[in-house]
Protein backbone atom coordinates (compact mmCIF):
# COMPACT_ATOMS: atom_id res chain seq x y z
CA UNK A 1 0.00 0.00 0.00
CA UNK A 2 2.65 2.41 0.45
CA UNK A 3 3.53 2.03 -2.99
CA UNK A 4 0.28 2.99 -4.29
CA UNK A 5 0.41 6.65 -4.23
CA UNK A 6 3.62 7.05 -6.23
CA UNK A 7 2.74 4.20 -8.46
CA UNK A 8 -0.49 5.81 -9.20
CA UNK A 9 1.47 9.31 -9.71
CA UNK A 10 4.00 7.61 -12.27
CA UNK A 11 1.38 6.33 -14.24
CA UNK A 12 -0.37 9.41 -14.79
CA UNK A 13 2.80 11.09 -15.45
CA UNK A 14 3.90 8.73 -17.99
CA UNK A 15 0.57 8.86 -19.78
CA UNK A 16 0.55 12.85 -19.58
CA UNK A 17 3.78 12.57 -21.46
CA UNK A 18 2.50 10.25 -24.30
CA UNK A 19 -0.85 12.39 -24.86
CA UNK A 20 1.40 15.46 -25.58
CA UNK A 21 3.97 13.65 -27.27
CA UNK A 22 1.27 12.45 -29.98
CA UNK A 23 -0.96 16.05 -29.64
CA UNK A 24 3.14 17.16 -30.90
CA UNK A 25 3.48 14.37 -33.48
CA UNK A 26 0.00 14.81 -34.79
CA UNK A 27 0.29 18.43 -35.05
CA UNK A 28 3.59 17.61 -37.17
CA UNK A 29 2.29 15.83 -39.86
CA UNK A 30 -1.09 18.38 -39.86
CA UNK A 31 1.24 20.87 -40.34
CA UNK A 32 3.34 19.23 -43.17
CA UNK A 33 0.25 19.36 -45.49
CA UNK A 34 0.52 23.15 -45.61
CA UNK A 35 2.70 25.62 -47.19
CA UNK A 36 3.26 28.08 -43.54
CA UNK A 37 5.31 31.03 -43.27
CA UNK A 38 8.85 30.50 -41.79
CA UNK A 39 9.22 30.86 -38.41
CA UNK A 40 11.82 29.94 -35.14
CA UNK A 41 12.36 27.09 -34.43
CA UNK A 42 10.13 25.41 -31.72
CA UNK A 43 10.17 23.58 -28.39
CA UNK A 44 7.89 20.69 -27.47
CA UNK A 45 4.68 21.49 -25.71
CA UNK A 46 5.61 25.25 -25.41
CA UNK A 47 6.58 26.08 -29.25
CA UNK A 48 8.16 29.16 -29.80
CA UNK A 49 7.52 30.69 -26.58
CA UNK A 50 11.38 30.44 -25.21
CA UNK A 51 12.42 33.45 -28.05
CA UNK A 52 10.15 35.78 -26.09
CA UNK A 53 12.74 35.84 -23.47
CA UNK A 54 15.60 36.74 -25.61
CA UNK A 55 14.26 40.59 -25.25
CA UNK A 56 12.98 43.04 -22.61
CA UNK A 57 9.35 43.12 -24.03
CA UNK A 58 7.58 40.89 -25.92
CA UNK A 59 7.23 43.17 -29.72
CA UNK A 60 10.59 43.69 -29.28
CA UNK A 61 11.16 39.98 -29.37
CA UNK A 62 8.66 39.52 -32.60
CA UNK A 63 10.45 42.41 -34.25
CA UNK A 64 14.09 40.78 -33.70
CA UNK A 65 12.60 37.87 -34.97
CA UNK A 66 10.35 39.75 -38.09
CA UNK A 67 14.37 40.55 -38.44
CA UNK A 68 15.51 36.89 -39.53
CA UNK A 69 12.23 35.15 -40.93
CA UNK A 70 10.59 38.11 -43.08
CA UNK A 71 7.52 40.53 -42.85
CA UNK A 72 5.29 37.15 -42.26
CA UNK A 73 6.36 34.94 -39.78
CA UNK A 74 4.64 32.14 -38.13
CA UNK A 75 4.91 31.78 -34.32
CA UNK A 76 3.69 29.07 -32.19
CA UNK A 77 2.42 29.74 -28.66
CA UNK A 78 1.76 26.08 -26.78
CA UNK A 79 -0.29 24.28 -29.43
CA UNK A 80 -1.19 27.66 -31.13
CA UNK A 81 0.01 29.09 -34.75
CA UNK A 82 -0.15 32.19 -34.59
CA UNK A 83 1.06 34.27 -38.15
CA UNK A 84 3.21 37.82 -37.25
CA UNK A 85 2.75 40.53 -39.59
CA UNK A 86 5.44 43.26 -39.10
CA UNK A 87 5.36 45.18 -42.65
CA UNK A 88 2.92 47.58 -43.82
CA UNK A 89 2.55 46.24 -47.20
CA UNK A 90 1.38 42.95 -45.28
CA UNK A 91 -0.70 44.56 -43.21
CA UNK A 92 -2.71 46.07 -45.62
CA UNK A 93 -2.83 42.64 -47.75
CA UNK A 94 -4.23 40.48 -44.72
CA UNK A 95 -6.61 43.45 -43.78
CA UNK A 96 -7.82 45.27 -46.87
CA UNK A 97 -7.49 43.11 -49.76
CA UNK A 98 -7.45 39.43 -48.56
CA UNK A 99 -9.89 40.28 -45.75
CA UNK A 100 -12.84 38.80 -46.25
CA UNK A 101 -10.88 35.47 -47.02
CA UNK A 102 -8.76 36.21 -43.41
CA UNK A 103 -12.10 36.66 -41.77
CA UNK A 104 -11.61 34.19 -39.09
CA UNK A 105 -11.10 35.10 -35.47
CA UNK A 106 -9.47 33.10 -32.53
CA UNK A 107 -11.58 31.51 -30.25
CA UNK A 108 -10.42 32.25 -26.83
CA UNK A 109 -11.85 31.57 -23.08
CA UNK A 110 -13.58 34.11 -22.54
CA UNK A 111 -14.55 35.96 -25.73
CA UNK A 112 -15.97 32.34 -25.71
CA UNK A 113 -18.37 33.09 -22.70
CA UNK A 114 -18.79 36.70 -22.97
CA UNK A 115 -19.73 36.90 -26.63
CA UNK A 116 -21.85 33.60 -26.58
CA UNK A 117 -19.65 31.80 -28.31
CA UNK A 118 -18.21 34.10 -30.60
CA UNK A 119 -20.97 34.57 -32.44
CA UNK A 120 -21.44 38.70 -31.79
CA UNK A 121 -21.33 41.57 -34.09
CA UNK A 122 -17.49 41.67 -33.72
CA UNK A 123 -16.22 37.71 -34.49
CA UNK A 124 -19.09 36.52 -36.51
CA UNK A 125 -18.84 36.90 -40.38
CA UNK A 126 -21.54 36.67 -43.59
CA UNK A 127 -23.92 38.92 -44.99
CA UNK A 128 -25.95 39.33 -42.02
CA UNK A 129 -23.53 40.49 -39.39
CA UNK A 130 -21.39 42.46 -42.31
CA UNK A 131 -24.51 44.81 -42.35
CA UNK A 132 -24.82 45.12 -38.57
CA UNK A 133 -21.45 46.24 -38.71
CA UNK A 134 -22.45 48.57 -41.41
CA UNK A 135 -25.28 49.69 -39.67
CA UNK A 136 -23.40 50.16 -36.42
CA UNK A 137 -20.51 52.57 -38.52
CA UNK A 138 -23.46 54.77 -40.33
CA UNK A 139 -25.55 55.45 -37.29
CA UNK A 140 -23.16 55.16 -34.26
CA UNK A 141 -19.62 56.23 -35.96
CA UNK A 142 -20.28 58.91 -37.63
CA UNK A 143 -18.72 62.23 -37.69
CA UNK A 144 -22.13 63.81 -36.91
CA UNK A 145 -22.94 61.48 -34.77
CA UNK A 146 -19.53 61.84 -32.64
CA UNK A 147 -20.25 65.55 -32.74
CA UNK A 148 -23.54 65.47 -31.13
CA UNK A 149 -21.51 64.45 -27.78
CA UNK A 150 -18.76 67.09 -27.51
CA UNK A 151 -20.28 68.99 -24.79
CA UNK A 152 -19.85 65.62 -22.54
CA UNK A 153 -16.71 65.27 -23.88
CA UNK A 154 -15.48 68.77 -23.03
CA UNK A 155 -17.05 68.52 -19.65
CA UNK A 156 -15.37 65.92 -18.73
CA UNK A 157 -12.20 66.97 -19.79
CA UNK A 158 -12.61 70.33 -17.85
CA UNK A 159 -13.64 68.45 -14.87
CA UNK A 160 -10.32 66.38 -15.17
CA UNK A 161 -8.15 69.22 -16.06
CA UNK A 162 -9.76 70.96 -12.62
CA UNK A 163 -9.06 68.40 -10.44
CA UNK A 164 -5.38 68.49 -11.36
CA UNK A 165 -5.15 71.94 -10.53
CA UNK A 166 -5.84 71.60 -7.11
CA UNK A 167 -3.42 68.67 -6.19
CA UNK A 168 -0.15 69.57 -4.86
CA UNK A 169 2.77 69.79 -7.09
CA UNK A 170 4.53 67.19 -4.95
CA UNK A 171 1.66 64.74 -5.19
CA UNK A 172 2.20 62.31 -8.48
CA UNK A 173 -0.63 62.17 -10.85
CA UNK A 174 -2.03 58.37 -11.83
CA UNK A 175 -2.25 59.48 -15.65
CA UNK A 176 -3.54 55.55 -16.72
CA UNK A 177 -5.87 55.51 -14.15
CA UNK A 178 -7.07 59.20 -14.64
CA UNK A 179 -7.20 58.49 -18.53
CA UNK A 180 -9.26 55.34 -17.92
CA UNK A 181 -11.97 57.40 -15.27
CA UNK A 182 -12.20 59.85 -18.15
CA UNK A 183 -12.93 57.49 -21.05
CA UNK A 184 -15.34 55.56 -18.84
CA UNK A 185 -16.92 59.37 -17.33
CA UNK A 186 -17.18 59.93 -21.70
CA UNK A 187 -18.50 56.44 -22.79
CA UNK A 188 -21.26 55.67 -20.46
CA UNK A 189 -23.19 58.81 -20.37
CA UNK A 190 -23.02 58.30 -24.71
CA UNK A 191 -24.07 54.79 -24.44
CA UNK A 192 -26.65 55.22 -21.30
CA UNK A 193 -28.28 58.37 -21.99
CA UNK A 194 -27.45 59.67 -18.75
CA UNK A 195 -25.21 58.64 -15.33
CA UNK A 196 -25.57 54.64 -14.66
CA UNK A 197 -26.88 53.91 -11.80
CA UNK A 198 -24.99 51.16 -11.10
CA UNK A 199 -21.68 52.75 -12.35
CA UNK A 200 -19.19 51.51 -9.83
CA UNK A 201 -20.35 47.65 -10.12
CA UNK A 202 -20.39 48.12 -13.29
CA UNK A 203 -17.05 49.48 -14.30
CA UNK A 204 -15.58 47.00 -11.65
CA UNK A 205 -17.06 44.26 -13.65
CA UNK A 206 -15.86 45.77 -17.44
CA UNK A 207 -12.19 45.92 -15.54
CA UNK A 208 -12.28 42.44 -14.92
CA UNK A 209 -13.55 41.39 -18.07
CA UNK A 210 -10.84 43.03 -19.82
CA UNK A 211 -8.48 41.38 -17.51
CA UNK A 212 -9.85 38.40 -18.54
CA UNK A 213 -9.83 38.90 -22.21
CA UNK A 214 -6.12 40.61 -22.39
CA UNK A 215 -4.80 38.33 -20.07
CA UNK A 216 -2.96 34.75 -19.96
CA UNK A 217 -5.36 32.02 -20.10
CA UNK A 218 -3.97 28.68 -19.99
CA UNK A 219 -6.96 27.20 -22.19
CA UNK A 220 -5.93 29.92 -24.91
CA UNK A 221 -2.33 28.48 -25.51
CA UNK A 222 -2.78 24.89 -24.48
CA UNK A 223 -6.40 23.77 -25.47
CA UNK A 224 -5.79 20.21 -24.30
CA UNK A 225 -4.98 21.06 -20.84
CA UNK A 226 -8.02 23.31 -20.54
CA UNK A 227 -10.04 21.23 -18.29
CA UNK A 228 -6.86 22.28 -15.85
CA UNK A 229 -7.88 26.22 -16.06
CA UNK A 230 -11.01 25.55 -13.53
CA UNK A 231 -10.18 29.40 -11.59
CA UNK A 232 -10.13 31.04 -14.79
CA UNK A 233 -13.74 28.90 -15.55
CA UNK A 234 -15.39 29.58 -12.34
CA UNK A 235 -14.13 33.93 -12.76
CA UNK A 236 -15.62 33.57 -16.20
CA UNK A 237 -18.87 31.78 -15.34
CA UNK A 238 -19.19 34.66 -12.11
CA UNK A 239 -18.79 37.62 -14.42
CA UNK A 240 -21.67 36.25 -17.18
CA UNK A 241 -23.64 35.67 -14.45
């Protein structure tokens, strides 16, 4: 019996090994029946991830990179591909003239809960959504429309620009925070029609959210090991709720 436990821990181990080993082998040959971009070379189970490190951010990393494998490289993040554009003239290929055939967008956690599946205004393509998104541009984007809410805009801005004034000139200024209470003090009363009434819950929840959707997820990098991320599950299912 007191061999149980590490038996039991060996085994499971061993067979964690050989799933990822054949997820890696599997995504080889998948990968062979393509033409892909060049990219660094990769790691098992975390792909290219390791290069990140070879810089003090993580552009300046892709940029070094852009450097040796060309304007489209392909990167792989855990069991991700992910294709780098660094070049204008790419740019503008992938999003103005091959767009509608790059239309695709990652699935991740919790666009996946928040946006019901990613089937919203923003990740969803064909004819019906491209005219919501028309729709949303002509009446909500436009100049005139933008216009009609300068007076908040310059409110706010004169509120902010007040509130400076009277701190001491010893006492350091927050300018991301103070730029994110002014966007928020702008967007809501544009959206709402007026003050929320629920403004701090809400812009405590919106905080998280993007948290959520800007941060590490281990189910975005390593779908296999996703039934693993059960803190970032039970945030996610909290926050829909």
């Amino acid at each position: 019996m007191e061999l149980a436990f590490p038996s039991l821990l060996y085994l499971f181990t061993s067979l964690l090994i050989l799933l990822l080993s054949l997820r890696f082998i599997k995504k080889k040959v998948t990968h062979s029946k393509y033409k892909l971009p060049p990219g660094p070379w990769t790691l098992p189970f975390i792909g290219s991830l390791h290069h990140l490190a070879t810089a003090s951010l993580p552009h300046h990393a892709l940029r070094d990179l852009a450097g040796l494998y060309g304007p489209v490289m392909l990167f792989r993040a855990g069991e991700i591909d992910i294709v780098v554009i660094t070049s204008r003239e790419a740019a503008e290929e992938v999003m103005k003239t091959q767009d509608s055939n790059l239309a695709n967008r990652p699935t991740v956690a919790a666009a996946n809960v928040f946006m019901y599946g990613c089937t919203d205004i923003s990740f969803s393509n064909g004819p019906y959504w491209r005219q919501l998104r028309r729709i949303c541009i002509t009446e909500l984007l436009i100049s005139k429309r933008v216009k009609s809410f300068f007076s908040i805009r310059q409110e706010e801005i004169n509120s902010m620009l007040k509130s400076w004034s009277l701190v001491s000139d010893k006492t350091p200024v927050n300018l991301s925070a103070k730029t994110y209470e002014l966007s928020n003090n702008i967007i809501i009363p544009a959206a709402f029609g007026g003050m929320c009434k629920h403004r701090g819950l809400f812009l405590e929840i919106i905080a998280e959210v993007v948290e959520l959707l800007s941060g590490f997820n281990l189910s975005d990098m390593f779908p296999s090991l996703s039934w693993l991320d059960l803190n970032t599950k039970r945030r996610l299912a909290r926050l829909h709720r």
